[in-house]
Protein backbone atom coordinates (compact mmCIF):
# COMPACT_ATOMS: atom_id res chain seq x y z
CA UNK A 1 -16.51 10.35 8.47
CA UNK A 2 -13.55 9.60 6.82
CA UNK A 3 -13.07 8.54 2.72
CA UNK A 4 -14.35 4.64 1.82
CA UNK A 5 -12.05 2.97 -0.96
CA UNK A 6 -13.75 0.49 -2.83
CA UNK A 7 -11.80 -2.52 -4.86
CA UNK A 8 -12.11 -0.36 -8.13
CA UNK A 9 -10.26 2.42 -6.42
CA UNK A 10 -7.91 0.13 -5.05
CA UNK A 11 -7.13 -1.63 -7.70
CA UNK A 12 -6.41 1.56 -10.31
CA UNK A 13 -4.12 2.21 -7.33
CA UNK A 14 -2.17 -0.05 -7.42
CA UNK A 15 -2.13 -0.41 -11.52
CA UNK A 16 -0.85 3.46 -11.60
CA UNK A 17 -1.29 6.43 -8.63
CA UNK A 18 -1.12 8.92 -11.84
CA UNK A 19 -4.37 6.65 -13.15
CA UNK A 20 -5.77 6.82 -9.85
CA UNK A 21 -5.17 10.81 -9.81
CA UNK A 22 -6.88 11.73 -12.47
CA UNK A 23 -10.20 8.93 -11.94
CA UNK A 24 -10.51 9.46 -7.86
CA UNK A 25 -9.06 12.81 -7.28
CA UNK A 26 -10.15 14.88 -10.17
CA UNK A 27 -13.20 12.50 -11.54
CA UNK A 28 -12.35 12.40 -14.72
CA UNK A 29 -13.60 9.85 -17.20
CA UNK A 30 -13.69 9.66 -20.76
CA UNK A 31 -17.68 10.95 -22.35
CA UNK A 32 -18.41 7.70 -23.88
CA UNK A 33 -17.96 4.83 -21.63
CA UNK A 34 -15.54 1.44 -22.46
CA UNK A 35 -18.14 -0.57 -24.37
CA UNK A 36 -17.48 -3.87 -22.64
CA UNK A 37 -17.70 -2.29 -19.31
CA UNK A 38 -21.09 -0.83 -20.18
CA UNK A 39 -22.41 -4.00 -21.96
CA UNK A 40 -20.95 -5.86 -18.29
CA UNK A 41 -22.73 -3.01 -16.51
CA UNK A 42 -26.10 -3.93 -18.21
CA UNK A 43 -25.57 -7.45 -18.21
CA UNK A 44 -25.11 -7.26 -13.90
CA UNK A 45 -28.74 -5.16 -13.81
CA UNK A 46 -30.69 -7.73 -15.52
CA UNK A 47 -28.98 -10.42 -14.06
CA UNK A 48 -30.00 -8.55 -10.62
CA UNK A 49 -33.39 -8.42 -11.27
CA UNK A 50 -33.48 -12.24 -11.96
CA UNK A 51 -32.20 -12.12 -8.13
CA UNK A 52 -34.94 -9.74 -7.27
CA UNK A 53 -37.84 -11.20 -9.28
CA UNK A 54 -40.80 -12.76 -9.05
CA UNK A 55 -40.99 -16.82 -9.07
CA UNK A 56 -38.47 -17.89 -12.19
CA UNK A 57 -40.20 -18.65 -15.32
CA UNK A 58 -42.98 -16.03 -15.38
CA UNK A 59 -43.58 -13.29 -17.97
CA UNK A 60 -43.19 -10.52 -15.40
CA UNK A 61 -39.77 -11.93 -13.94
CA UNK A 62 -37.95 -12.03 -17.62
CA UNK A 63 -40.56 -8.74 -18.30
CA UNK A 64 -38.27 -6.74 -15.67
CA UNK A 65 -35.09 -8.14 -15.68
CA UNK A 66 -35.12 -6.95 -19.42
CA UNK A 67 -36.11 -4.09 -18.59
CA UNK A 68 -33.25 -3.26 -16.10
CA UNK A 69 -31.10 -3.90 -19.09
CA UNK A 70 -32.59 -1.26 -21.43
CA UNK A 71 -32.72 1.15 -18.34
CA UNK A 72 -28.77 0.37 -17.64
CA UNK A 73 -28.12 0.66 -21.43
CA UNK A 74 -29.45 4.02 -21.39
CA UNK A 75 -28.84 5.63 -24.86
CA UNK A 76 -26.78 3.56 -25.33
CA UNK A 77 -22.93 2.48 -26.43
CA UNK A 78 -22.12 2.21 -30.24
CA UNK A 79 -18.75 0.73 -30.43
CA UNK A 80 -16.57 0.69 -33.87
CA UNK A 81 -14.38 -1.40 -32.63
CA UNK A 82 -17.05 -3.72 -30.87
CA UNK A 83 -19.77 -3.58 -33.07
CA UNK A 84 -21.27 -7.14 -31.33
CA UNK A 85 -21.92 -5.12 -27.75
CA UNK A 86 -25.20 -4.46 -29.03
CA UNK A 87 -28.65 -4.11 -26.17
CA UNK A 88 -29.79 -7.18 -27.93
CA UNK A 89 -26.81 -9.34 -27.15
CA UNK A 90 -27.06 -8.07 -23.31
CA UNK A 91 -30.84 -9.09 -23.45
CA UNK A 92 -30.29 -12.54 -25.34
CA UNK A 93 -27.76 -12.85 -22.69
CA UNK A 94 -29.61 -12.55 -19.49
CA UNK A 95 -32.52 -14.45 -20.86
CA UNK A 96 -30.12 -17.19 -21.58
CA UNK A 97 -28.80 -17.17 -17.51
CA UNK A 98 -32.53 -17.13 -16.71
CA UNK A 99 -33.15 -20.26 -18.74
CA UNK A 100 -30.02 -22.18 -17.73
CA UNK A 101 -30.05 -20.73 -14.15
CA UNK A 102 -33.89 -20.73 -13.74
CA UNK A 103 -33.20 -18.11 -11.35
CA UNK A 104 -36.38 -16.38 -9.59
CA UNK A 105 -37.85 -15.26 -6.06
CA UNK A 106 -35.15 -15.98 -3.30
CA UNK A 107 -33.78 -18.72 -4.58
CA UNK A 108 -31.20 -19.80 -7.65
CA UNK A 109 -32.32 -23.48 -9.42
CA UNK A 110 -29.12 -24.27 -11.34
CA UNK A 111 -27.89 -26.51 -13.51
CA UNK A 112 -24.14 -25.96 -12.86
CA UNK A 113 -22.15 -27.95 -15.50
CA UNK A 114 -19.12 -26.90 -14.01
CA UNK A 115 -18.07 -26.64 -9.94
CA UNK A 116 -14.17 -26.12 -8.94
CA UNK A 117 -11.76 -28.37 -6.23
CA UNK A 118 -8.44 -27.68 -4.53
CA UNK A 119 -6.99 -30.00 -7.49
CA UNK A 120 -8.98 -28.22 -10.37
CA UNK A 121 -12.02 -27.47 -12.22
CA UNK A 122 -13.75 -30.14 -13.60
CA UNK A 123 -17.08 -30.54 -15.48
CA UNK A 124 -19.46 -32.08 -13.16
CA UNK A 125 -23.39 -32.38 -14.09
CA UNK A 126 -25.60 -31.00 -11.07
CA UNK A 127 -29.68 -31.93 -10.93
CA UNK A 128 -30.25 -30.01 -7.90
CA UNK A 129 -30.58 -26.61 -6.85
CA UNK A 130 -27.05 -26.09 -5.06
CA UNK A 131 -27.43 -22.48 -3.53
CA UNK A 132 -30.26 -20.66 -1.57
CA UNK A 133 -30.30 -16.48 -2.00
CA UNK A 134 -28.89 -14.94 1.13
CA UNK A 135 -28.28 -10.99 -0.24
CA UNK A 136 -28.24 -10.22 -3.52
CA UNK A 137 -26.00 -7.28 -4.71
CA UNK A 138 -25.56 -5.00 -1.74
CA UNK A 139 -23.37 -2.36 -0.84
CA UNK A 140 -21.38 -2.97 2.67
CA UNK A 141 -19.01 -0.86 4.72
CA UNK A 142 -16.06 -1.37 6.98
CA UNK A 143 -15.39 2.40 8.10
CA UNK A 144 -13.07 1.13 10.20
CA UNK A 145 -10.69 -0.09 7.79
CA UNK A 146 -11.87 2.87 5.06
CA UNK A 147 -13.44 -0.07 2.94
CA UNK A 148 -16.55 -0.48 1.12
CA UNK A 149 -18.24 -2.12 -1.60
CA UNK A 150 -20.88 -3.76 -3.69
CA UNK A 151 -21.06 -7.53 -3.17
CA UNK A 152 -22.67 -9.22 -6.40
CA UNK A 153 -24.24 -12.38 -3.96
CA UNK A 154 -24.01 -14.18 -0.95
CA UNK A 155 -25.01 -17.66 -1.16
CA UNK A 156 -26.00 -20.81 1.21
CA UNK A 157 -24.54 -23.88 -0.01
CA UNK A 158 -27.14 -26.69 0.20
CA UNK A 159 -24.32 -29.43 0.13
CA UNK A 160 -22.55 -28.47 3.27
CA UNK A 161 -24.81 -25.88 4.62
CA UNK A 162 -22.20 -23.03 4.28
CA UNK A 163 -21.83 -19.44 3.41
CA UNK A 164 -20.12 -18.08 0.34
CA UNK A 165 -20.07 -14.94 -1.99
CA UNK A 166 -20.51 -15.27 -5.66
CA UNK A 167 -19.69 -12.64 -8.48
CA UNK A 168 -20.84 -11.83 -11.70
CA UNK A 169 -17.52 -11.66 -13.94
CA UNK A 170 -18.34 -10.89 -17.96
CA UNK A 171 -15.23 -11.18 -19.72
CA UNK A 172 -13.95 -11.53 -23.83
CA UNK A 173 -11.21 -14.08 -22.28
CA UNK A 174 -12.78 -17.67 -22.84
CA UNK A 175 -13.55 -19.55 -19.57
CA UNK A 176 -9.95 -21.38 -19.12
CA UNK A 177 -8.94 -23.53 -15.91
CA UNK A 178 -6.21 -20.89 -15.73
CA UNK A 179 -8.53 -17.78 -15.74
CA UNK A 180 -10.69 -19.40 -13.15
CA UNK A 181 -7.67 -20.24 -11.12
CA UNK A 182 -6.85 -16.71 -10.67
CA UNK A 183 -9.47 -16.23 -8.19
CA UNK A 184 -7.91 -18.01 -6.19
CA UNK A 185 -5.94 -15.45 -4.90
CA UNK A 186 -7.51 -12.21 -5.47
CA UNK A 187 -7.59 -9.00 -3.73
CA UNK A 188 -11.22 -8.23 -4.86
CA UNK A 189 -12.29 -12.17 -3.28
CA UNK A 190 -10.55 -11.21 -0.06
CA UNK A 191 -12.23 -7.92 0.41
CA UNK A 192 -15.54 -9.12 -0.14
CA UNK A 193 -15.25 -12.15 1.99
CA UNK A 194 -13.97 -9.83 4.85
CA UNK A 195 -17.07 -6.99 3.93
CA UNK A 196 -19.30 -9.83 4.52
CA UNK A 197 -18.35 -11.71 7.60
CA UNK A 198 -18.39 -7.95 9.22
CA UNK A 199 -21.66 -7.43 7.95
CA UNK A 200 -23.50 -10.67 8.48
CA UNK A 201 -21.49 -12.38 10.94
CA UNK A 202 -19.84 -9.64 12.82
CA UNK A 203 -16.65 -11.76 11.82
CA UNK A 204 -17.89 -14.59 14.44
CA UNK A 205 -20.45 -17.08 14.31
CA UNK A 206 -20.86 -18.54 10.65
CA UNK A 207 -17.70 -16.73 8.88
CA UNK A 208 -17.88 -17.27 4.58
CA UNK A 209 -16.19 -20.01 3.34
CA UNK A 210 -14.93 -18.98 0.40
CA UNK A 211 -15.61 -17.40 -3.25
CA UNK A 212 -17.58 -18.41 -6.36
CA UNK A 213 -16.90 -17.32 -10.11
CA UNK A 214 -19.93 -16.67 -12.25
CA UNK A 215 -18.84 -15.98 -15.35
CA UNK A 216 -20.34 -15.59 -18.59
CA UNK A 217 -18.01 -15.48 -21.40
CA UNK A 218 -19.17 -12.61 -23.90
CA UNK A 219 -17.83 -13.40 -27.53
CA UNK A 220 -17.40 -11.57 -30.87
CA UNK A 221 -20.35 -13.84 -32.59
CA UNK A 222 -22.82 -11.00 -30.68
CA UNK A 223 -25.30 -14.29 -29.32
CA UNK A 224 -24.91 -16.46 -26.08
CA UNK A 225 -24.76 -20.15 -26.09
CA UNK A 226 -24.64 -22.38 -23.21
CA UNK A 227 -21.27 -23.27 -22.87
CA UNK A 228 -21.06 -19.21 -22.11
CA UNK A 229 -22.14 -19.97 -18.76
CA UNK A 230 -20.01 -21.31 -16.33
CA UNK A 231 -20.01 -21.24 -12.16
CA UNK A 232 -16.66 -22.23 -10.55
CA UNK A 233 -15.59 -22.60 -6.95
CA UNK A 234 -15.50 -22.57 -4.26
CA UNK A 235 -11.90 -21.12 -3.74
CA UNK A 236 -11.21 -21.25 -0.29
CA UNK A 237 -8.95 -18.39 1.82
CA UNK A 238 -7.18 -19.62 4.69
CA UNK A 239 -6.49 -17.36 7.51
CA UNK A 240 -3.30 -17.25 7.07
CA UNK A 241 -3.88 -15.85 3.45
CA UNK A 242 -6.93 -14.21 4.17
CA UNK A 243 -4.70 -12.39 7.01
CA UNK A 244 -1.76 -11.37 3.79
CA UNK A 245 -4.12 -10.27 1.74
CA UNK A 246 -5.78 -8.28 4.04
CA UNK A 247 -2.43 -6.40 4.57
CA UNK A 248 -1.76 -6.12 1.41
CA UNK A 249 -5.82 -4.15 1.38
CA UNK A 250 -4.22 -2.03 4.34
CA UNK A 251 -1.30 -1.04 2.79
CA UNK A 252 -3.05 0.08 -0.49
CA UNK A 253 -5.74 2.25 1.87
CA UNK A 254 -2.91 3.98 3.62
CA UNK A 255 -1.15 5.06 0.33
CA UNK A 256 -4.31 6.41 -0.81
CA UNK A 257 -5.51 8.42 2.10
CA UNK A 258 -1.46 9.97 1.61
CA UNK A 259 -2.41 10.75 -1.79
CA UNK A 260 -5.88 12.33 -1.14
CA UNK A 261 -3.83 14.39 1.65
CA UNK A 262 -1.58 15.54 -0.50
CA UNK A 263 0.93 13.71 1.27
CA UNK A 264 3.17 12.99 -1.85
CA UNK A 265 3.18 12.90 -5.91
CA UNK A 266 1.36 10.18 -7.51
CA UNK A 267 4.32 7.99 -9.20
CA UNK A 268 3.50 7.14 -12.42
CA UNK A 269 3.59 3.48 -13.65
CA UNK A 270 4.52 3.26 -17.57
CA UNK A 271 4.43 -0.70 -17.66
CA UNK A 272 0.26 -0.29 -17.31
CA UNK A 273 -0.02 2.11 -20.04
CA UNK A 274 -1.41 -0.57 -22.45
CA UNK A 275 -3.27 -3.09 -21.25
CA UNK A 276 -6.83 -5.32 -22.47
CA UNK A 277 -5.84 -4.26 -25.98
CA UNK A 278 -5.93 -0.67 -25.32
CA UNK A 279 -4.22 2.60 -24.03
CA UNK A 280 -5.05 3.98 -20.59
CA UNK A 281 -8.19 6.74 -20.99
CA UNK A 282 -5.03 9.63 -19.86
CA UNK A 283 -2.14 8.08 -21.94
CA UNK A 284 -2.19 11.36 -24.27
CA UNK A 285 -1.69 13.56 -21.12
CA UNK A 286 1.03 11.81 -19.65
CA UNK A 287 2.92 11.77 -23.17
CA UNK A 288 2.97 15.33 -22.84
CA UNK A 289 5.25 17.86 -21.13
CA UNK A 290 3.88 18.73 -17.46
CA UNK A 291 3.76 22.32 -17.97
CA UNK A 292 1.43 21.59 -20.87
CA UNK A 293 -0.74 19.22 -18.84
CA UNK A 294 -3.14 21.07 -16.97
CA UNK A 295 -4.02 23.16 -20.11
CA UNK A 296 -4.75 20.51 -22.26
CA UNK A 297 -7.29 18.48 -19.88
CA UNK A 298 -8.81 22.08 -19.15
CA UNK A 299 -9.39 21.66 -22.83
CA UNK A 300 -10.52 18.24 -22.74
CA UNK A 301 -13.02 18.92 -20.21
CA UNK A 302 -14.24 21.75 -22.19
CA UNK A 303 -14.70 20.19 -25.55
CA UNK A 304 -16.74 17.13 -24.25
CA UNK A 305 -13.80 14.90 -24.20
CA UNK A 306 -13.55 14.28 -20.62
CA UNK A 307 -16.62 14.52 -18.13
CA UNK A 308 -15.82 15.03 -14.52
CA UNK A 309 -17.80 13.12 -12.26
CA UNK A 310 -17.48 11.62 -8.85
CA UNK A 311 -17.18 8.20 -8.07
CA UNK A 312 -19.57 7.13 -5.38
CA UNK A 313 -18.88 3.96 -4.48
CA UNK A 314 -22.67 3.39 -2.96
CA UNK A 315 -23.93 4.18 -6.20
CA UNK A 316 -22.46 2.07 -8.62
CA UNK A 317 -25.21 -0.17 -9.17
């Protein structure tokens, strides 16, 4: 069977092949995880378990989703530099999307203060549950096209009686009409909307009509508030631009089945060396000389610096 690339992998890709290198070739990560990442990580568990739960409201349903957290959390992810990322902010957080959400059982009962157009996002009050539960974060293949990945949610509109996916986005950014907007046209939306028509609709019958943000906005003051909480869509993809995005997908696949064949160098990309306030996890290797390289992430790897592990697409849950 040959090699599934998932978005992640696609996406380092096409930020740097020297990134992608070391991450997907040699498996090489950092020892202590990015704190937001891991406080996102834990955040997506509990929220999970919401899906997963028993009716919404009971002691048992908020009972596990917390616990999902702590079991996500692990030992945890001390952060000097984010000192707010704390197990209790990710629990005060997913008890908050509970109570706003009132999510539960098979279905979601929101109160969506916020919903997206073709002209813009707008606040819009909502008294009605708007979505029904169709699959809730599960991992989908197209070996065909050497894709995979984990889709957050698939929902059923009750308004127009259509199928959509939704994703779980925790971010430091604030929730701006221009951060939302970028969904519009996203490699990630595209891939998932295509991963699910295969799956569900073998690309036929009832194909998804388009993509939902929900994003929770996670801020420095280490405690949620309501306005944290915001779903936007749907964005809809054309076929036309579902069609150029998906070879723009192809095109990444192809130069990374070269690279895992040793078909070429990985090209390095210096304008991604610094980026979301921080240097790439290998920026001190590729400062170096390349005869000196190899040696001193031998070194790394042998001091605890760098772990190597593989990424496994199916797991990342």
């Amino acid at each position: 069977m040959s090699k599934l690339y998932d978005f992640t992998q696609l996406d380092a890709l096409s930020r740097c092949e020297v990134e992608f290198s070391y991450r997907y070739q040699q498996h090489l990560q950092r020892a202590t995880p990015d704190a937001s990442a891991h406080f996102g990580s834990a955040v997506h568990a509990g929220v999970r378990a919401l899906f997963d739960g028993k009716p919404a409201g009971t002691y048992e349903d908020e009972k596990d989703a917390l616990f999902a957290v702590s079991e996500a959390w692990a030992d945890g992810c001390a952060s000097e530099k984010k000192p707010y990322l704390t197990l209790q902010y990710a629990h005060e957080v997913v008890k908050m999307y509970a109570k706003i959400y009132g999510v539960g059982g098979r279905e979601a009962d929101a109160l969506d203060r916020v919903t997206g157009t073709d002209s813009g996002v707008h606040t819009q009050p909502v008294t009605s549950s708007p979505f029904s539960l169709v699959l809730n974060e599960h991992y989908l293949e197209w070996p065909e096209r050497s894709l995979c990945g984990i889709v957050d949610r698939v929902v059923r509109s009750r308004v127009d009686g259509q199928f959509y996916v939704m994703d779980l986005k925790t971010t430091g950014l604030y929730l701006s009409q221009a951060w939302f907007e970028q969904w519009r046209h996203s490699l990630q939306a595209a891939i998932y909307l295509d991963l699910v028509e295969r799956a569900l609709f073998d690309q036929s019958a009832e194909p998804v009509a388009g993509f939902w943000v929900d994003a929770i906005h996670v801020d420095r003051r280490g405690y949620p508030k309501p306005e944290d909480f915001m779903r936007v869509g749907p964005f809809g993809y054309s076929p036309a631009l579902r069609s150029e995005l998906r070879g723009v997908v192809d095109v990444l696949v192809r130069r990374a089945q070269d690279l895992d064949q040793a078909a070429y160098e990985p090209l390095k990309n210096p304008r991604n060396c610094y980026r979301y306030n921080s240097l790439c996890s290998f920026f001190q290797f590729c400062t170096l000389e390349p005869a000196d390289r190899a040696d001193a992430m031998a070194m790394s790897v042998a001091s605890g610096e760098l772990v190597q592990e593989e990424w496994v697409p199916a797991l990342r849950r």
